[in-house]
PDB file of N, CA and C in Angstrom:
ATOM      1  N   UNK A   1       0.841  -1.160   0.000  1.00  0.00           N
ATOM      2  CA  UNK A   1       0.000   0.000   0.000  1.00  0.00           C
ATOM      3  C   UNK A   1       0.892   1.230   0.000  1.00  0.00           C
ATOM      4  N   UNK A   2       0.311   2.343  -0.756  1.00  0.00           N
ATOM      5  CA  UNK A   2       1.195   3.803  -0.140  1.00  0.00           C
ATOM      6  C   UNK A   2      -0.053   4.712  -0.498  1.00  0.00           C
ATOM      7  N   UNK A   3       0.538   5.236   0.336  1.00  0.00           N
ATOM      8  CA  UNK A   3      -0.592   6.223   0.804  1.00  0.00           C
ATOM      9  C   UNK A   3       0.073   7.792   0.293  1.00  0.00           C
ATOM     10  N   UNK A   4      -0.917   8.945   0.520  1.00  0.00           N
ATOM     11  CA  UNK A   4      -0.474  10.048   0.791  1.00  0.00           C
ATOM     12  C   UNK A   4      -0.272  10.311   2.183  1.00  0.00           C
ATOM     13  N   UNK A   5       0.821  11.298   2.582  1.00  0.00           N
ATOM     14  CA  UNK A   5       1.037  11.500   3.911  1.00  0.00           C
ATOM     15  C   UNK A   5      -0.210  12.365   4.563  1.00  0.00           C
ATOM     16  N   UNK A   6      -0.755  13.410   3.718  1.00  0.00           N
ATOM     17  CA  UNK A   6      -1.878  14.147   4.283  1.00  0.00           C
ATOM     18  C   UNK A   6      -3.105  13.895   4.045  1.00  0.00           C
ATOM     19  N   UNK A   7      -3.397  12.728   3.426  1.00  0.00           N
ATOM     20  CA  UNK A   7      -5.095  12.124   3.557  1.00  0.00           C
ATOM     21  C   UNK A   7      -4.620  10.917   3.240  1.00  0.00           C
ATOM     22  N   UNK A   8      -5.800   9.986   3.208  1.00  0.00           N
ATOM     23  CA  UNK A   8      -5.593   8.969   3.617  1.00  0.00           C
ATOM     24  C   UNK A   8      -6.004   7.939   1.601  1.00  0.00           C
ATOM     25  N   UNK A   9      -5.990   8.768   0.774  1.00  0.00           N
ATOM     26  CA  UNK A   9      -5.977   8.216  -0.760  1.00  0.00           C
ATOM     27  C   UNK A   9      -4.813   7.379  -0.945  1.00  0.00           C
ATOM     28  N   UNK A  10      -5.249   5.866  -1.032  1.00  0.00           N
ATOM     29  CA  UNK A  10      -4.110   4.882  -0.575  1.00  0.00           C
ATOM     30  C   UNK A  10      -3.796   4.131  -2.262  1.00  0.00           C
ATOM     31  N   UNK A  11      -2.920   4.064  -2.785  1.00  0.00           N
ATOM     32  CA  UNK A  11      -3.145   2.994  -3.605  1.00  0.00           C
ATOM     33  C   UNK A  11      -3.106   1.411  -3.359  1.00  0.00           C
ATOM     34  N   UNK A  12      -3.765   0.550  -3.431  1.00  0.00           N
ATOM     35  CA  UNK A  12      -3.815  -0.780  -2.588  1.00  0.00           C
ATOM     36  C   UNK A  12      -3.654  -1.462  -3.718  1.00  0.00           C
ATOM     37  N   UNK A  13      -2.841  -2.996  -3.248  1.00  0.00           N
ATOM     38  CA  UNK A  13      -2.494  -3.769  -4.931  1.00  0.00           C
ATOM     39  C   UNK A  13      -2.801  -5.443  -3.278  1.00  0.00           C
ATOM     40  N   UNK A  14      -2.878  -6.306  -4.382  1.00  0.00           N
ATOM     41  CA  UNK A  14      -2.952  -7.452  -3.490  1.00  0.00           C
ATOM     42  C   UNK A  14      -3.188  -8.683  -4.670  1.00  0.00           C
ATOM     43  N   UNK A  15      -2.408  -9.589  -4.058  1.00  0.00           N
ATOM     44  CA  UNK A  15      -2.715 -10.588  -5.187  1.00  0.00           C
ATOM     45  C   UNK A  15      -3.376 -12.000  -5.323  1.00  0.00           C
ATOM     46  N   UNK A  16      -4.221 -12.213  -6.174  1.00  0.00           N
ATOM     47  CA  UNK A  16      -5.451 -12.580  -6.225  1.00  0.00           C
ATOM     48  C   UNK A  16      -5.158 -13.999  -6.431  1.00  0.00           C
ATOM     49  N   UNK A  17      -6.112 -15.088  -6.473  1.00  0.00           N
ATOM     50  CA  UNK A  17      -5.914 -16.773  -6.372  1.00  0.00           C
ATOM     51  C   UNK A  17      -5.134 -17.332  -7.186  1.00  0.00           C
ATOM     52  N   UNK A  18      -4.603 -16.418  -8.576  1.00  0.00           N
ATOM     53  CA  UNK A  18      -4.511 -16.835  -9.762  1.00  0.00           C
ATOM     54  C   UNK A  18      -2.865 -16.315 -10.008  1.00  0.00           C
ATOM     55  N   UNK A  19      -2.309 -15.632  -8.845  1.00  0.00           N
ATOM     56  CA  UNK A  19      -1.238 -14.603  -8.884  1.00  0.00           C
ATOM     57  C   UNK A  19      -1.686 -13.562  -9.718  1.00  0.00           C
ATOM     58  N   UNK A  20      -2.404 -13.123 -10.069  1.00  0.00           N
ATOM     59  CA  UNK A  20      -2.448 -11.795 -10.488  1.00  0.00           C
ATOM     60  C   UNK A  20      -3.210 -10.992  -9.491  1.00  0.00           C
ATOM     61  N   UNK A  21      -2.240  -9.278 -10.000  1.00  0.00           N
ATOM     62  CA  UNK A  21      -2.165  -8.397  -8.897  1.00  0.00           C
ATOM     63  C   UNK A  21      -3.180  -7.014  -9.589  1.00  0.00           C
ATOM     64  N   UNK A  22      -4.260  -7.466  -8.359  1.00  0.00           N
ATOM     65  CA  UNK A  22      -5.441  -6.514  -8.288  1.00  0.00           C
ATOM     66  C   UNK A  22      -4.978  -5.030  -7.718  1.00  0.00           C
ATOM     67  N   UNK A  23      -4.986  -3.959  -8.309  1.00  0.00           N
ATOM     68  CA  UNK A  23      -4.779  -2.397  -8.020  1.00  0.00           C
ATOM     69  C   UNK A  23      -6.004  -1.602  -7.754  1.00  0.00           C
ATOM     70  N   UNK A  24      -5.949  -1.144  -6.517  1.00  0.00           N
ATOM     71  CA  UNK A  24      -7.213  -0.108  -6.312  1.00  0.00           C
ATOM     72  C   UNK A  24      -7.112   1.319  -5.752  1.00  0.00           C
ATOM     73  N   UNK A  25      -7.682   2.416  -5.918  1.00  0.00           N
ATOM     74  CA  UNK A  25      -7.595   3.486  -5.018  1.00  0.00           C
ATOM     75  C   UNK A  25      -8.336   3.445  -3.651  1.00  0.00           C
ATOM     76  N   UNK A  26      -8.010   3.339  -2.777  1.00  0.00           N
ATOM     77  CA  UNK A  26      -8.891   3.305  -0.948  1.00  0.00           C
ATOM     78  C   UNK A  26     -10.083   3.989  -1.625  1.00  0.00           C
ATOM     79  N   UNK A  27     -10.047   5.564  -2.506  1.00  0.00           N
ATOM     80  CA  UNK A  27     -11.045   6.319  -2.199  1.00  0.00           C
ATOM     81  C   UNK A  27     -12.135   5.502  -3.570  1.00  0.00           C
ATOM     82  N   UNK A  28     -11.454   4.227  -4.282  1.00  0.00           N
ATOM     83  CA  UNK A  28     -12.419   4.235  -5.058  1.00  0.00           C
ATOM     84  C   UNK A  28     -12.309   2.888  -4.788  1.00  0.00           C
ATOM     85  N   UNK A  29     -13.027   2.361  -4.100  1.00  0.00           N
ATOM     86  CA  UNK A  29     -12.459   0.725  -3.543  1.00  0.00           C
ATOM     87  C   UNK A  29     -13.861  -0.586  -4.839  1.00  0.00           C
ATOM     88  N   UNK A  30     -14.628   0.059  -5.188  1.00  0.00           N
ATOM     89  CA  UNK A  30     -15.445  -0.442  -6.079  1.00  0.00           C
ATOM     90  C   UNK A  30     -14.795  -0.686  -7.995  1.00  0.00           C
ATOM     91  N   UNK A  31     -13.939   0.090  -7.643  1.00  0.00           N
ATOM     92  CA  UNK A  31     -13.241   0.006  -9.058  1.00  0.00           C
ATOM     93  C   UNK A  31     -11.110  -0.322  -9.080  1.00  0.00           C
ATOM     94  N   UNK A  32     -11.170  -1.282  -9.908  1.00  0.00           N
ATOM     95  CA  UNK A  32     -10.208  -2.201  -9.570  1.00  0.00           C
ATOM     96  C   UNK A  32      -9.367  -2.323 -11.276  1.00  0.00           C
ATOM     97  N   UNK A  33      -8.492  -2.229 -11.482  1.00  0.00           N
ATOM     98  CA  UNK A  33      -7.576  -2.510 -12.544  1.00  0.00           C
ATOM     99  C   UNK A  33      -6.969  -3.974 -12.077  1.00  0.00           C
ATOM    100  N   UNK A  34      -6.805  -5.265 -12.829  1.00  0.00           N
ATOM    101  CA  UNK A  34      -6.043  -6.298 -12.710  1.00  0.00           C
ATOM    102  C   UNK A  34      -4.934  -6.198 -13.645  1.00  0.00           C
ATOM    103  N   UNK A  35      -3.809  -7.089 -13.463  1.00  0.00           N
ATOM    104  CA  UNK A  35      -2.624  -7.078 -14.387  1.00  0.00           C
ATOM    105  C   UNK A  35      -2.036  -8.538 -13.783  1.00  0.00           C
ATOM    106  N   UNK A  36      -1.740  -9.126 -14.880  1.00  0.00           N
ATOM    107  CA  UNK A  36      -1.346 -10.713 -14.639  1.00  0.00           C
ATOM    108  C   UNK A  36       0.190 -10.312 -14.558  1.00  0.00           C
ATOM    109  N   UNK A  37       0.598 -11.903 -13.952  1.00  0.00           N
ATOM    110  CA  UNK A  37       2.209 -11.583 -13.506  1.00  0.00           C
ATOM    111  C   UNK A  37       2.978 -11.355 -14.455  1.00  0.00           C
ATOM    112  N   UNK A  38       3.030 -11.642 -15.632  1.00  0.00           N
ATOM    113  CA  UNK A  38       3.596 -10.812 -16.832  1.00  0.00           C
ATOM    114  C   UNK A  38       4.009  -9.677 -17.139  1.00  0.00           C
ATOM    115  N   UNK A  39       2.721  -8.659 -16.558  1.00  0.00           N
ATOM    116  CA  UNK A  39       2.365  -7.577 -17.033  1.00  0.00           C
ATOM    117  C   UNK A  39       3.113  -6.743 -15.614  1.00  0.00           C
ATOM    118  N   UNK A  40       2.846  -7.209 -14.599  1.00  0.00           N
ATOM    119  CA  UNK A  40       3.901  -7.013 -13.279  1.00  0.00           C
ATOM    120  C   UNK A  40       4.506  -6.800 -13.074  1.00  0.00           C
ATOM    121  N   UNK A  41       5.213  -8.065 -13.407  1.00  0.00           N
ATOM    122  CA  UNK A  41       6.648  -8.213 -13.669  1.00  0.00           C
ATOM    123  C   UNK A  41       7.477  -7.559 -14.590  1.00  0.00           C
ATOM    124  N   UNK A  42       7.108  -7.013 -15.913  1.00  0.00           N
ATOM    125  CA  UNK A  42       7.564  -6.182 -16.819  1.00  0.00           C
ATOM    126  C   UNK A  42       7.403  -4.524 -15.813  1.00  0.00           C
ATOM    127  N   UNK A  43       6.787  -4.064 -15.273  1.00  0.00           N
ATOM    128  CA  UNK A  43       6.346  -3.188 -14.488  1.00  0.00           C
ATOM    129  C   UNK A  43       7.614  -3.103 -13.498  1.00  0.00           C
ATOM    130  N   UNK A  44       7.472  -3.753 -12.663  1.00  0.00           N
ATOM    131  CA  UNK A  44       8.804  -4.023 -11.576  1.00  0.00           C
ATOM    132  C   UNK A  44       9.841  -3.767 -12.239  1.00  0.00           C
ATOM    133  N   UNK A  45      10.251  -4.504 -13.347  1.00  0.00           N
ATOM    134  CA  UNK A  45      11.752  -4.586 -14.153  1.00  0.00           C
ATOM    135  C   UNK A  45      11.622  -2.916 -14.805  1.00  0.00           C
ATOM    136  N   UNK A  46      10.930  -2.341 -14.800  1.00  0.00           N
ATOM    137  CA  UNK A  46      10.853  -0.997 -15.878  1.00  0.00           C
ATOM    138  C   UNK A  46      10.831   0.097 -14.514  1.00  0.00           C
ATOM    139  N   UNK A  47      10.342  -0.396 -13.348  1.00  0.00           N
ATOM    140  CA  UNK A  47      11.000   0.520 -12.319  1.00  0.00           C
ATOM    141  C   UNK A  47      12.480   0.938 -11.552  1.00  0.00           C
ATOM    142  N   UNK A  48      12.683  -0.603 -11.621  1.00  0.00           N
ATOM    143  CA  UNK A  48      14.038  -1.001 -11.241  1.00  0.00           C
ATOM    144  C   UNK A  48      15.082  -0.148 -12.401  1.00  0.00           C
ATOM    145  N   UNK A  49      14.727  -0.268 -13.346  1.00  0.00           N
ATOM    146  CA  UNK A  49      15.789   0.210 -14.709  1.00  0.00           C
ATOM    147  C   UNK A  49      15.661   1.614 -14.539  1.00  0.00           C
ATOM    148  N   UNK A  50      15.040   2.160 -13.538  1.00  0.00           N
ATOM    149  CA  UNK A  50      14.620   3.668 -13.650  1.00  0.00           C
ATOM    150  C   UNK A  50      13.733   4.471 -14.141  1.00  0.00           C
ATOM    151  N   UNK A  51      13.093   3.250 -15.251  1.00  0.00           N
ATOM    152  CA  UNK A  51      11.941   3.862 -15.714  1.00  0.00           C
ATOM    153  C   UNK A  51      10.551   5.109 -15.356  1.00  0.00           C
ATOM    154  N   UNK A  52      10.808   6.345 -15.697  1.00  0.00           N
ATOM    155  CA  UNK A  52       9.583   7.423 -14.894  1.00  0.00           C
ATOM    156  C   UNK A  52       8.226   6.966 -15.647  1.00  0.00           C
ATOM    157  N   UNK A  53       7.112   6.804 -14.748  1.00  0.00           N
ATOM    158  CA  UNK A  53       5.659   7.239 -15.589  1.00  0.00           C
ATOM    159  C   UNK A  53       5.473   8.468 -15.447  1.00  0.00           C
TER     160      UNK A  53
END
């Protein structure tokens, strides 16, 4: 989870039966983006390399 320090808008990720990792906002907990470990894992490796979004 990370949060903002001055409210509580959390981004939450957790991973689901199948290993893939469910992403949500706290303030929008009804709406959910999935991404399979593939898609993750390319994610992780593109942070690590320094990659900015």
């Amino acid at each position: 989870m990370r949060c903002n320090a001055t409210s509580l808008n959390c981004v939450e990720v957790m991973v689901d039966g199948d290993g893939n990792r469910v992403v949500r906002n706290s303030q929008r907990p009804d709406q959910t983006v999935t991404f399979s470990r593939g898609e993750w894992s390319a994610f992780e490796d593109s942070v690590r390399d320094g990659q900015t979004f």
